[in-house]
Protein backbone atom coordinates (compact mmCIF):
# COMPACT_ATOMS: atom_id res chain seq x y z
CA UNK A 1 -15.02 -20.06 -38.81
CA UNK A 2 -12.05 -22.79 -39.07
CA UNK A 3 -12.59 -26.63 -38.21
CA UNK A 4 -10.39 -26.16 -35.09
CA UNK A 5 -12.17 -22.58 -33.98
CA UNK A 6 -16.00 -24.39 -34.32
CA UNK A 7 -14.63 -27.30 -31.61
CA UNK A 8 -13.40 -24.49 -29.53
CA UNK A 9 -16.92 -23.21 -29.56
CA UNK A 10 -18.44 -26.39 -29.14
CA UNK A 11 -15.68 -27.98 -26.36
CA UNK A 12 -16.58 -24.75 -24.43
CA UNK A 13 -20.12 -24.18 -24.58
CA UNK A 14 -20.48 -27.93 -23.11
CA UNK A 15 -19.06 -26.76 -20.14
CA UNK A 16 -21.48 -24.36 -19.24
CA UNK A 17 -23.16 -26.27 -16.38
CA UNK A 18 -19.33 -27.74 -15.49
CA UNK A 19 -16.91 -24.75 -14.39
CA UNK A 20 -14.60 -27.02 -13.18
CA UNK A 21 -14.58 -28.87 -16.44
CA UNK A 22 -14.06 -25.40 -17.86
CA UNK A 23 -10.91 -24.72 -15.87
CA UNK A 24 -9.64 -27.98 -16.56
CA UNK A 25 -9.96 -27.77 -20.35
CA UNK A 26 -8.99 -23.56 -21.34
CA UNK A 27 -5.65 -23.20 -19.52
CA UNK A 28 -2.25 -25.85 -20.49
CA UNK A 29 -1.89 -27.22 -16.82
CA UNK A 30 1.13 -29.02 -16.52
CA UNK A 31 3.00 -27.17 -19.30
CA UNK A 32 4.93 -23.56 -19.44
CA UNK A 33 4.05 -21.32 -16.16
CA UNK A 34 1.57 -23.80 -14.96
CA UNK A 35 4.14 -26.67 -14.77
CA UNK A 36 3.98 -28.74 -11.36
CA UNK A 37 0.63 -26.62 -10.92
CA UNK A 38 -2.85 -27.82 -10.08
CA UNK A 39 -6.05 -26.84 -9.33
CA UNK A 40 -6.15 -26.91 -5.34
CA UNK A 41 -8.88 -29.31 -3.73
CA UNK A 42 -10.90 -25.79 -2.30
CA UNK A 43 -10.95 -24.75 -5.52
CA UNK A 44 -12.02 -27.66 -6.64
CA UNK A 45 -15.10 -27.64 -4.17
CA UNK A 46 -16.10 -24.21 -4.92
CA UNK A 47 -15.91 -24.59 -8.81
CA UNK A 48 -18.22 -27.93 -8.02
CA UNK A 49 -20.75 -26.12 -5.90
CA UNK A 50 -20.85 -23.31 -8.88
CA UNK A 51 -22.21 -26.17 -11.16
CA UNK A 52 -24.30 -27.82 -8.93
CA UNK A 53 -25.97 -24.62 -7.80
CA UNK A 54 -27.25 -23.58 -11.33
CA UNK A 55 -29.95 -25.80 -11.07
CA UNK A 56 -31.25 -24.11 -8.48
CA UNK A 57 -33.86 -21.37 -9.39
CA UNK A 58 -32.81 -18.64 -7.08
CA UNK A 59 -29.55 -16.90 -6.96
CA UNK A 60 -26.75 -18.83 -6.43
CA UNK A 61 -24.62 -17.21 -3.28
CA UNK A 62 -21.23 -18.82 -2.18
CA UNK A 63 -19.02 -17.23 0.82
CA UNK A 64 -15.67 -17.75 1.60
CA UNK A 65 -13.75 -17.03 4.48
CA UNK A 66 -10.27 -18.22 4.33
CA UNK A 67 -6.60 -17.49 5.76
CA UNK A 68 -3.88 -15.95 3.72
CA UNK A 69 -2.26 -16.88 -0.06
CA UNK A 70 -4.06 -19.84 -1.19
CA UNK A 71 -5.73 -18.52 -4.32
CA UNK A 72 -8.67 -16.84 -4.10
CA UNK A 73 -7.82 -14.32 -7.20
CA UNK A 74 -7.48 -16.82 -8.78
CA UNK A 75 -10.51 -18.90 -8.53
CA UNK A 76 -11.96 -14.98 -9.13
CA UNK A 77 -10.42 -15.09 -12.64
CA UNK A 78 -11.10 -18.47 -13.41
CA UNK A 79 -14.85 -17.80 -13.02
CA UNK A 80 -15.06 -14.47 -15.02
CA UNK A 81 -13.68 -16.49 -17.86
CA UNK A 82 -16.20 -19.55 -17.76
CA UNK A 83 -18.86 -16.91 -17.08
CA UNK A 84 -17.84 -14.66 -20.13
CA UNK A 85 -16.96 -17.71 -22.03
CA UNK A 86 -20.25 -20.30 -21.57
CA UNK A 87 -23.21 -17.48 -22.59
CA UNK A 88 -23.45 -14.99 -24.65
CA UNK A 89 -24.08 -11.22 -23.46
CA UNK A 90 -23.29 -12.61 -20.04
CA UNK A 91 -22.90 -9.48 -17.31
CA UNK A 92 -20.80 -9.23 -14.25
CA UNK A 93 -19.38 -7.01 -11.86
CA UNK A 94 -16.02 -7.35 -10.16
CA UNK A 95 -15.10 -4.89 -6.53
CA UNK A 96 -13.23 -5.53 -3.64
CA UNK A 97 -12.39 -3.72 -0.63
CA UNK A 98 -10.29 -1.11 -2.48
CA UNK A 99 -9.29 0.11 -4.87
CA UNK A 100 -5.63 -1.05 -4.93
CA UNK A 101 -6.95 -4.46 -4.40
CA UNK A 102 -8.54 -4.41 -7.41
CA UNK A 103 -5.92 -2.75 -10.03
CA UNK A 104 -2.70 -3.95 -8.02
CA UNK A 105 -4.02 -7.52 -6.98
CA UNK A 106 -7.69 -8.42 -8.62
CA UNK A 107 -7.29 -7.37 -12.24
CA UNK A 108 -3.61 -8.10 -12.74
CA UNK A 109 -4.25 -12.03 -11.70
CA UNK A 110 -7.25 -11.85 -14.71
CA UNK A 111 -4.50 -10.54 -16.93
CA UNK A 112 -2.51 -13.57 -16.21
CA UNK A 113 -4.99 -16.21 -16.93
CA UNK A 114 -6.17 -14.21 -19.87
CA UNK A 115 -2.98 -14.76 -21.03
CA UNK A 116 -3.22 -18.27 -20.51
CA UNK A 117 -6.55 -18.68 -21.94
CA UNK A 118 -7.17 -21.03 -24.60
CA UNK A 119 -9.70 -18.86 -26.29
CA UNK A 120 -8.37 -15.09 -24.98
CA UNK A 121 -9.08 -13.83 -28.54
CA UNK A 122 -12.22 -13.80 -27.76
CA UNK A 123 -12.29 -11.15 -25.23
CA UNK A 124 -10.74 -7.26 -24.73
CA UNK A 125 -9.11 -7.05 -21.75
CA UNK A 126 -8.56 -3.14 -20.54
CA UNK A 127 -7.35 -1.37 -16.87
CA UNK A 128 -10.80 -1.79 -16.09
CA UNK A 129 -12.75 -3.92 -18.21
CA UNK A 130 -12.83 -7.72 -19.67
CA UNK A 131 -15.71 -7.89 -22.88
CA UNK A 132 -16.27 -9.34 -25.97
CA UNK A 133 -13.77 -8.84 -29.08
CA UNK A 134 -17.43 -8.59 -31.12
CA UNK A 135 -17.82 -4.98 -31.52
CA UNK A 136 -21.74 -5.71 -31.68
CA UNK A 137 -21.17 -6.71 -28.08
CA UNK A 138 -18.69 -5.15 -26.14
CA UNK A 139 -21.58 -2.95 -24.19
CA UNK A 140 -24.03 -6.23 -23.39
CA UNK A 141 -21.07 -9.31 -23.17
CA UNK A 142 -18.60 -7.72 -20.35
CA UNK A 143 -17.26 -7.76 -16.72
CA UNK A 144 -16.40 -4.53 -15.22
CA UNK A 145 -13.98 -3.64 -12.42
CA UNK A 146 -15.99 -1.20 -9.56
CA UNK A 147 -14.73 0.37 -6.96
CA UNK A 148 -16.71 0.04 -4.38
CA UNK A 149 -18.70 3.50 -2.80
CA UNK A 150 -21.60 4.66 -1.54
CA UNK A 151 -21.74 7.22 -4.13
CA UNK A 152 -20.67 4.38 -6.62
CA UNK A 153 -23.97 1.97 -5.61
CA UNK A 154 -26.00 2.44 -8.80
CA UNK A 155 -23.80 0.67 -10.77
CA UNK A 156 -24.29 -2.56 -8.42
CA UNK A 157 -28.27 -1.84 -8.62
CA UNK A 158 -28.25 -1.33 -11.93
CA UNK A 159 -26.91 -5.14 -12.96
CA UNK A 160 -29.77 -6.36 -14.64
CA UNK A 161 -29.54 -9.03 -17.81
CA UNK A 162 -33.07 -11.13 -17.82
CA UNK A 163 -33.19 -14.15 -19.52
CA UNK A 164 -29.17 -14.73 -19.65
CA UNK A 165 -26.38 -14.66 -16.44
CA UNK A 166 -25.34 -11.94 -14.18
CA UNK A 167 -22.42 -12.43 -11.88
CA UNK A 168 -20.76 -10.37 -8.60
CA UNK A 169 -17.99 -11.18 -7.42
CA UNK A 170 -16.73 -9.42 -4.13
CA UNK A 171 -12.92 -9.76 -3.49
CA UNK A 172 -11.60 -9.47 -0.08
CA UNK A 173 -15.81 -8.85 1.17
CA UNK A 174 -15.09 -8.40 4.18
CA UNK A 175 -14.16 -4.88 4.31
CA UNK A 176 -16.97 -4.02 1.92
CA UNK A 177 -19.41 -2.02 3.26
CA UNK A 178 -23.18 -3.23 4.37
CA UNK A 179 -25.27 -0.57 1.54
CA UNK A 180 -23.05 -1.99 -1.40
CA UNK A 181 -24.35 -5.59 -0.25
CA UNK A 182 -27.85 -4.44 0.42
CA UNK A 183 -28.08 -2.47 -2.94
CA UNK A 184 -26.56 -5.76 -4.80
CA UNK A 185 -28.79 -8.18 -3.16
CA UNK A 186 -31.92 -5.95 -4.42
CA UNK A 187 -30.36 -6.16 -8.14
CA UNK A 188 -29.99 -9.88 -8.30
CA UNK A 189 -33.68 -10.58 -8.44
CA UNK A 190 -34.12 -11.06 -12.41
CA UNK A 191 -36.83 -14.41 -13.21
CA UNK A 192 -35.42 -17.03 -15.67
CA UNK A 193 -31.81 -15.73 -15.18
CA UNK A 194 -28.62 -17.59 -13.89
CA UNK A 195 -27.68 -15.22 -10.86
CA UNK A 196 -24.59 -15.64 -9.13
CA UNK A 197 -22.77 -14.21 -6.46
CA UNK A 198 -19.44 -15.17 -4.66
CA UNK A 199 -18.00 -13.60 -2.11
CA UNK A 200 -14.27 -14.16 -0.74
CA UNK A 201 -12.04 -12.60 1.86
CA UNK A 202 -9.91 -13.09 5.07
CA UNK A 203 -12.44 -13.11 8.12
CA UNK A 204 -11.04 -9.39 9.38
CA UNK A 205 -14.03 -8.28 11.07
CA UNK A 206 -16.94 -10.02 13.62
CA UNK A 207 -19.17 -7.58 12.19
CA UNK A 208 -21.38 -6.87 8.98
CA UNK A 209 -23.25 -9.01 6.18
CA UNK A 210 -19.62 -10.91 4.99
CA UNK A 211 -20.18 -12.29 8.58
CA UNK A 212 -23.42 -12.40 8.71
CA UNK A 213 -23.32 -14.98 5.58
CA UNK A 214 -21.68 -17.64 8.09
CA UNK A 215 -24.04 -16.90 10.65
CA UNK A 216 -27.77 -15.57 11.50
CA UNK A 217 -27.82 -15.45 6.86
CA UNK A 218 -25.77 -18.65 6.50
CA UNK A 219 -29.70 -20.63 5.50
CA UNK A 220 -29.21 -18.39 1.84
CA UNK A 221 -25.36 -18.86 1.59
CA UNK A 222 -23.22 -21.70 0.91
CA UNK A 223 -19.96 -21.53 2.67
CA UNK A 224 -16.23 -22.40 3.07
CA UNK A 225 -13.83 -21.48 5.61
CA UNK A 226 -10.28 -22.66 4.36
CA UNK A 227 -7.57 -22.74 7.03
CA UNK A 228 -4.09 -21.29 5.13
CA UNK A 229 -2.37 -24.52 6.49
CA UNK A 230 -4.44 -27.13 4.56
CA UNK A 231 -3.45 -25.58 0.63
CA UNK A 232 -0.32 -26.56 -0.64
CA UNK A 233 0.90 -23.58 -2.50
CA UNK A 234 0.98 -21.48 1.12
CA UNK A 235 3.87 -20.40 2.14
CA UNK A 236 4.54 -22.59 5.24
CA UNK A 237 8.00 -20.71 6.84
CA UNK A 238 5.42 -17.26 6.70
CA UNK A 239 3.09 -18.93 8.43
CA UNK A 240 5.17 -20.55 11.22
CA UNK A 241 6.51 -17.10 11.60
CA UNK A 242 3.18 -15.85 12.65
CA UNK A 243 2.21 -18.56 14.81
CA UNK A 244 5.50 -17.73 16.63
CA UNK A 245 5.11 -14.55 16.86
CA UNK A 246 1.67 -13.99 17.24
CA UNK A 247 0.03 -17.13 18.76
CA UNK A 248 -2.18 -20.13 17.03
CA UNK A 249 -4.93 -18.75 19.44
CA UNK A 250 -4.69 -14.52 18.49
CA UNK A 251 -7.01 -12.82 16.11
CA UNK A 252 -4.20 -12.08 13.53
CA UNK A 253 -3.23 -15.79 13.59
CA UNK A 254 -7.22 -16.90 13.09
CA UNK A 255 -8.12 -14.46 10.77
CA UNK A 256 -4.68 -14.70 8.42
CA UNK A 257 -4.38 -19.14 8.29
CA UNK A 258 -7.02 -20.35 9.80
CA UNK A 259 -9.81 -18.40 8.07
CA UNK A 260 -12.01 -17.83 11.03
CA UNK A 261 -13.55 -15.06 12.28
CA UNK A 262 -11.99 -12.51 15.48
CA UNK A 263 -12.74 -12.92 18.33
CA UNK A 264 -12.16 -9.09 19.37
CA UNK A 265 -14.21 -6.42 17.12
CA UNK A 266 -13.02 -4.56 14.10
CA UNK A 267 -9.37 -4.92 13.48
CA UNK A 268 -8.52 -1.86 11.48
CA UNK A 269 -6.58 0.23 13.72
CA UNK A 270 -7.91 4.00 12.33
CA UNK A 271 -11.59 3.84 10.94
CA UNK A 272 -12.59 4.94 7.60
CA UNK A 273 -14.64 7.39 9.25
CA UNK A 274 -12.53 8.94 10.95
CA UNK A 275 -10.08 9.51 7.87
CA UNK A 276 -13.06 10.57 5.59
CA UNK A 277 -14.05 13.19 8.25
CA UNK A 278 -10.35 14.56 8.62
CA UNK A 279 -10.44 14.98 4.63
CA UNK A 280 -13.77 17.08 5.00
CA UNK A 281 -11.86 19.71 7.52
CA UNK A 282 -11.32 23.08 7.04
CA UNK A 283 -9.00 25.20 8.79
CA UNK A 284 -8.05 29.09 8.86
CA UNK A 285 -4.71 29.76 8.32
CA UNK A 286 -4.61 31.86 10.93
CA UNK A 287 -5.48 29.21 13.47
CA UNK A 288 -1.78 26.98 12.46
CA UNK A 289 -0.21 30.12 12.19
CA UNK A 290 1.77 29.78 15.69
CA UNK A 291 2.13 26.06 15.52
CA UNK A 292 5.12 23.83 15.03
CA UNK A 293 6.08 22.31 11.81
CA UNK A 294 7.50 19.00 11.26
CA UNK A 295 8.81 17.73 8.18
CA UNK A 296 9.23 13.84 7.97
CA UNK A 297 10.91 11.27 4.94
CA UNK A 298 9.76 7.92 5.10
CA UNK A 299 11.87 5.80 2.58
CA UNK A 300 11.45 3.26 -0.05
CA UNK A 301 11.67 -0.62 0.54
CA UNK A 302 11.79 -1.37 -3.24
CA UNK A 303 11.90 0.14 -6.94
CA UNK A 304 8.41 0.51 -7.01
CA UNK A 305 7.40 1.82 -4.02
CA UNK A 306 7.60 5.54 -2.98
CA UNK A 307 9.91 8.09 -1.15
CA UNK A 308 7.26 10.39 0.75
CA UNK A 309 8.37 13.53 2.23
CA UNK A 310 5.46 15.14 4.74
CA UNK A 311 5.01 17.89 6.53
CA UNK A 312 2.47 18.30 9.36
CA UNK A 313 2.36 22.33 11.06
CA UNK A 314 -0.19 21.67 13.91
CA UNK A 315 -3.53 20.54 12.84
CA UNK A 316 -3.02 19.93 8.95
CA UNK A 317 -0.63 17.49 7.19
CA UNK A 318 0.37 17.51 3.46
CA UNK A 319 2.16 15.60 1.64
CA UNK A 320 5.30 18.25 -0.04
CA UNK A 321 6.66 15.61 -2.42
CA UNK A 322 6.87 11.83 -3.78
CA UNK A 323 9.41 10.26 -5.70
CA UNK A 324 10.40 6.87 -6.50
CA UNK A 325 12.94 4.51 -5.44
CA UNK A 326 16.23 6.89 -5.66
CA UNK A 327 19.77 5.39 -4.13
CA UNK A 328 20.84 9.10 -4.45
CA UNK A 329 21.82 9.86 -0.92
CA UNK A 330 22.97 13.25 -1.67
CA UNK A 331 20.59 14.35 -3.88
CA UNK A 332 17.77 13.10 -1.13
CA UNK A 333 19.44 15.06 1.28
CA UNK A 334 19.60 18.25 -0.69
CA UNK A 335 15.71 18.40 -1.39
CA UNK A 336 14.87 17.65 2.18
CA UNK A 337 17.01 20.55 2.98
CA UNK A 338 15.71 22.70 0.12
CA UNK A 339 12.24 21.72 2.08
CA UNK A 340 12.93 22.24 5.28
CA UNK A 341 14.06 26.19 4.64
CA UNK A 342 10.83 27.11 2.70
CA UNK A 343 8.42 25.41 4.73
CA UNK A 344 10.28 26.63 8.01
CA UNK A 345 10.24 23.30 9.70
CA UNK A 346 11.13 23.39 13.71
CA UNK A 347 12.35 19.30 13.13
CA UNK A 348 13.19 17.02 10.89
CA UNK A 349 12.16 13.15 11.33
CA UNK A 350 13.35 10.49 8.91
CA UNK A 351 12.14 6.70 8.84
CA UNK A 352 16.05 4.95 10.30
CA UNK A 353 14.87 1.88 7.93
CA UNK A 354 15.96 3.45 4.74
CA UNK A 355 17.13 7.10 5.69
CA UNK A 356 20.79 6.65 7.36
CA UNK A 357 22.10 7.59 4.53
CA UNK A 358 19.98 10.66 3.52
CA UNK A 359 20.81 11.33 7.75
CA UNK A 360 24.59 11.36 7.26
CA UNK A 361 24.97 13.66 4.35
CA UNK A 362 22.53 15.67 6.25
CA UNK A 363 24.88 16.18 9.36
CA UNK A 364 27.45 17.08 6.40
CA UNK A 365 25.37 20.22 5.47
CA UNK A 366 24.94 20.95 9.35
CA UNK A 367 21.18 19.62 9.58
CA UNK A 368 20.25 18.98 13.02
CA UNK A 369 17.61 15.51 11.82
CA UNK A 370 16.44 13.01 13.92
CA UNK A 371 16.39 8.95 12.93
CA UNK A 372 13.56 7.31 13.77
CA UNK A 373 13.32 3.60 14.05
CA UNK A 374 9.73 2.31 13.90
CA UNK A 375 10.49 -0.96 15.83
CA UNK A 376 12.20 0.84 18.61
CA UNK A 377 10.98 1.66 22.07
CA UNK A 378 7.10 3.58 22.59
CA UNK A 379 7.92 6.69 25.00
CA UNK A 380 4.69 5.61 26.30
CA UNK A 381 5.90 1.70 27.20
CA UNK A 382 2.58 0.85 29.19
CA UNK A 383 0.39 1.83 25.99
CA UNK A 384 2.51 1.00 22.75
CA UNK A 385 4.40 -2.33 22.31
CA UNK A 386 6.76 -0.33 19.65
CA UNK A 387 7.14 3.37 18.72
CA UNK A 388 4.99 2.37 14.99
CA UNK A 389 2.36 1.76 17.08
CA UNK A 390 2.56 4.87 19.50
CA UNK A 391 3.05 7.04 16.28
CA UNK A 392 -0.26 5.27 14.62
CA UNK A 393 -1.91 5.98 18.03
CA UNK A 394 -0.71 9.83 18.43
CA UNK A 395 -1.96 10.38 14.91
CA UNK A 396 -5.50 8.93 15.50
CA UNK A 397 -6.01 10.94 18.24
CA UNK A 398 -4.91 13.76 16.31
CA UNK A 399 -7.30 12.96 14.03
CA UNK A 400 -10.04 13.22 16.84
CA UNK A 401 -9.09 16.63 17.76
CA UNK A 402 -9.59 17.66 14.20
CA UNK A 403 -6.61 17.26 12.13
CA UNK A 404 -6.84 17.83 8.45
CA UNK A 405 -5.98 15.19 5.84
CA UNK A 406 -5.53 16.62 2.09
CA UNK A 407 -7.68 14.93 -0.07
CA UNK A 408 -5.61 12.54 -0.86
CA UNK A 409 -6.92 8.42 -1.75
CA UNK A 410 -4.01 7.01 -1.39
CA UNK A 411 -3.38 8.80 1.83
CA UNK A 412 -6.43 7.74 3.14
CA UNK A 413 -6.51 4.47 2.18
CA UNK A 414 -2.88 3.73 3.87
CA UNK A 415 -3.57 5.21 7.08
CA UNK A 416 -6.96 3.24 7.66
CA UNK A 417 -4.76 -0.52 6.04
CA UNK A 418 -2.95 -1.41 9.58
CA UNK A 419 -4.76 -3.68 11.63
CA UNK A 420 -4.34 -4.22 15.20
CA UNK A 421 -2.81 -7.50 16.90
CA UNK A 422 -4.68 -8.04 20.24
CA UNK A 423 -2.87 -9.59 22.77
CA UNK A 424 -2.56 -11.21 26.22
CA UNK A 425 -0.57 -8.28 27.77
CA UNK A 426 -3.07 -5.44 26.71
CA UNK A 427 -0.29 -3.41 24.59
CA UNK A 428 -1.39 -1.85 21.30
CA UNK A 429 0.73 -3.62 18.33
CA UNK A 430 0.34 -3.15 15.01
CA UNK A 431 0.73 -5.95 12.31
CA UNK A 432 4.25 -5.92 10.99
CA UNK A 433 5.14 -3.51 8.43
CA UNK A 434 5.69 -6.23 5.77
CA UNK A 435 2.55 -7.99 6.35
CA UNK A 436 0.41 -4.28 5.36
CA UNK A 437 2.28 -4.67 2.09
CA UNK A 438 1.86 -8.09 0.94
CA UNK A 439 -1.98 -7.66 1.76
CA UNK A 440 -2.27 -4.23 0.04
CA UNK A 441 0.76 -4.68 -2.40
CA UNK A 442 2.71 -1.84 -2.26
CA UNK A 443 4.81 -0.01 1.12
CA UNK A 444 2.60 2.41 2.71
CA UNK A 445 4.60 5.26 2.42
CA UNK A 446 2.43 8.54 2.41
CA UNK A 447 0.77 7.28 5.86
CA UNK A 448 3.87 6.40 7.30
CA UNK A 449 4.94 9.80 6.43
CA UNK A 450 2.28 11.17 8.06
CA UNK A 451 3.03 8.72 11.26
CA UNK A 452 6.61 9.83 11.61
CA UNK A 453 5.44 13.41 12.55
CA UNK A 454 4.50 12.56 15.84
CA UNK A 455 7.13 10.96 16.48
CA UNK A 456 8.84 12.90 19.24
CA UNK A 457 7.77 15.90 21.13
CA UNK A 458 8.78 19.42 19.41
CA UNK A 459 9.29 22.64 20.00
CA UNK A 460 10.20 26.15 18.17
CA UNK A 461 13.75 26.31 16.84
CA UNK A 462 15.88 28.25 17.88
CA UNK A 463 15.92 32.05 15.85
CA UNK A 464 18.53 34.79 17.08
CA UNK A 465 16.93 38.24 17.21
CA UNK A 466 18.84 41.12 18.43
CA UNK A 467 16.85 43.16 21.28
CA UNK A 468 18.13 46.23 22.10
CA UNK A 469 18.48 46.98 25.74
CA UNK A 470 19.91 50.01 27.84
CA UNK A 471 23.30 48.47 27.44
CA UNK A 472 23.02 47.90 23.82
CA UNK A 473 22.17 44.72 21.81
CA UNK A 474 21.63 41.57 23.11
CA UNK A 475 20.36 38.27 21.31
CA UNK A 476 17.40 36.26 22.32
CA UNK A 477 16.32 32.61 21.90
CA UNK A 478 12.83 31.67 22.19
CA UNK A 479 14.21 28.48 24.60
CA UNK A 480 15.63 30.99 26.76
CA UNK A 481 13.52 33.03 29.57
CA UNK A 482 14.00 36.33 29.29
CA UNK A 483 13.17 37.12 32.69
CA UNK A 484 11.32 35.04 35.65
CA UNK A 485 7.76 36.00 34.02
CA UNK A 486 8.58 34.83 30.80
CA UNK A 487 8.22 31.24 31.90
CA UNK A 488 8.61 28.25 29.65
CA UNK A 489 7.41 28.85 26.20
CA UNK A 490 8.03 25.12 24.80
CA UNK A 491 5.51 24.55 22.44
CA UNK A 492 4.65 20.59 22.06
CA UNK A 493 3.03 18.83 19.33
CA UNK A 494 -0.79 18.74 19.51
CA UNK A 495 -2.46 15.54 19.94
């Protein structure tokens, strides 16, 4: 070991009562990327309270509920390094409330400070995995990134490391389900072992143990609830905007700056449940066999998000094809076409956002499509305060009558992300489009696919058959009575 690589050791190890120290001393603040940067005065609290509470001799439990953008992945990083970094064969175990959050949000901000670590050599950093660069170790001297999942659990009961540290960290806890905190709180009961478990998140939900921590558990939790406002690196403008447009007083506005709790119930829009049972139906082909089919394109907002195309006959959906970011027009248009004829579709929806061009060169070819623009007007103006949120609405009830879901994560996962904006008036609003992607980092394209198929009423399209008839052929559309006992055989979208 050189001269320089033994006062690493020994400048680090001294900080392993002092995470704040740590963060002070393993990343170049004030140089490079982290010019004009500091550590924020929350984060300075919490890294405090982590030192001060590892003299206690119970586990250590911090909560905090705070608004939007101030750092928590950060501070998430920053204490997977000191813990990795300050004992050896030290254990921990990173979730959050999905999956995306963790590989799109959690684990790419521990990349970055990695990066920025003084002593990263010391430590393999995977797609799933931080642990130590000593072969002899790599199995006992490790954080690992977990999904959370009720089938998932053991691997939160099974975090065991007596006589050295274990840490779980939950990002975004509120969403995380009650059994994944009951099963953790059962592992972190190891004698003569620092235990330590934070939990962060936005306040989204009045209900479950993230809340419980600030109230009828708050005696074994310490806690924090950081208003967006007070932390410099917010983004002020966004944050006026919602206050604006949403009210100081609303749930969105409390639970996204000011870091308290709703006032109203659960905020997600389309329950978990109810997507997880819609994945779990089966259906008989024979039961969609006289149903309409609708075939829906929901565009891309950026180069890395996805161009969904959908199709929904009845009670089952699918998803029929994704592709990414393409400024092809024409070439859009074609497949759309190509995938109308073989799936037979009776109407063709396409998001107006990003799909008046694919729209134009699709009159060209004689298409008879339909834009639809999310933020326009709900058909059903007493319910819906826009037509995203009357599409969102049709679909969950479709969803109650038994509509099938492929098994599809990322499906699932989008359709259950938009969260409902109570207000004064009673209307059903969902939160704005780009406010779902900056919390879940990428467009939600596959669900909005799936939203855009209840768009607007359908019915059969129009086929020409020839009947024959005493005075020879004559051609019939399924729009047009035959004869007063035919009556009206428009067929409408189930809901």
């Amino acid at each position: 070991m050189t001269p320089e690589e033994s006062q690493l050791v020994t400048d680090i190890e001294s900080t392993a009562c002092d995470p704040l120290g740590f963060v002070k001393y393993a990343f170049p603040w004030g140089k490079g990327e982290l010019e004009g940067q500091k550590i924020e005065p929350w984060q300075h609290d919490i890294l405090e309270a982590i030192g001060k509470g590892l003299s206690v001799q119970q586990a250590l439990q911090i909560a905090v509920a705070s608004g939007h953008g101030l750092g928590k992945t950060a501070i998430v990083s920053w204490v997977i390094l000191w813990a990795l970094s300050t004992m050896e064969d030290s254990r921990g175990v990173v979730t959050a409330n999905t999956a995306t959050q963790l590989t799109t949000k959690t684990w790419p901000e521990l990349a970055i400070w990695h990066r920025r670590f003084i002593a990263r050599h010391w430590f393999t950093l995977t797609a799933t995995a931080i642990y130590s660069s000593d072969a002899a170790h790599e199995r006992t001297w490790r954080f690992d990134a977990i999904p959370w999942s009720k089938t998932t659990s053991e691997a939160f009961a099974g975090l065991h490391n007596k006589g050295k540290r274990v840490v779980l960290l939950f990002d975004e806890a509120s969403a995380i389900e009650d059994a994944i905190w009951e099963v953790s709180e059962g592992a972190l009961t190891d004698k003569d072992t620092e235990l330590i478990w934070l939990a962060f998140g936005n306040p989204t939900r009045n209900t479950g143990r993230f809340y419980d921590a600030f109230h009828k558990l708050k005696h074994r939790w310490i806690t924090r609830q950081i208003d967006s406002r007070s932390v410099g690196i917010t983004d002020k403008a966004k944050l006026g905007k919602w206050a604006a447009d949403y009210g100081e007083d609303s749930d969105f506005f409390r639970v996204r700056c000011r870091g308290e709790f709703p006032n109203v119930g659960d905020r997600q829009f389309i329950s978990t449940a109810l997507v997880e049972a819609a994945r779990k139906v089966v259906l008989h082909p024979a039961s969609q066999a006289g149903a309409v089919g609708i075939l829906t394109l929901d565009g891309a907002w950026t180069g890395g998000d996805e161009i969904v195309c959908g199709f929904r006959k009845g009670l089952s959906f699918k998803i029929c094809w994704v592709q990414a970011k393409n400024d092809n027009d024409i070439d859009l248009a074609r497949r759309l076409a190509t995938t109308e004829d073989e799936e037979k579709a009776d109407a063709v929806f396409i998001d107006q956002g990003y799909g008046t061009g694919v729209y134009s060169y699709g009159k060209e070819m004689h298409r008879s499509w339909t834009l639809i623009p999310f933020g326009g007007a709900a058909g059903k103006k007493d319910t819906y305060k826009n037509k995203r949120a009357e599409m969102y609405g049709d679909g969950r009830q479709w969803l109650r009558n038994g509509g099938q879901l492929p098994d599809d994560p990322a499906l699932a996962e989008q359709i259950c992300a938009p969260e409902q904006v109570f207000r004064d008036d009673g209307l059903i609003q969902l939160e704005a489009k780009e406010d779902i992607i900056e919390r879940i980092g990428y467009s939600p394209g596959r669900s909005d696919a799936w939203a855009l198929s209840f768009a607007l009423p359908v019915r059969h399209k129009e086929i020409d058959i020839p009947l024959l008839t005493k005075s020879g052929p004559q051609h019939w559309h399924p729009h047009q009575s035959l004869d007063q006992e035919a009556g009206d055989i428009e067929r409408r979208i189930p809901l």
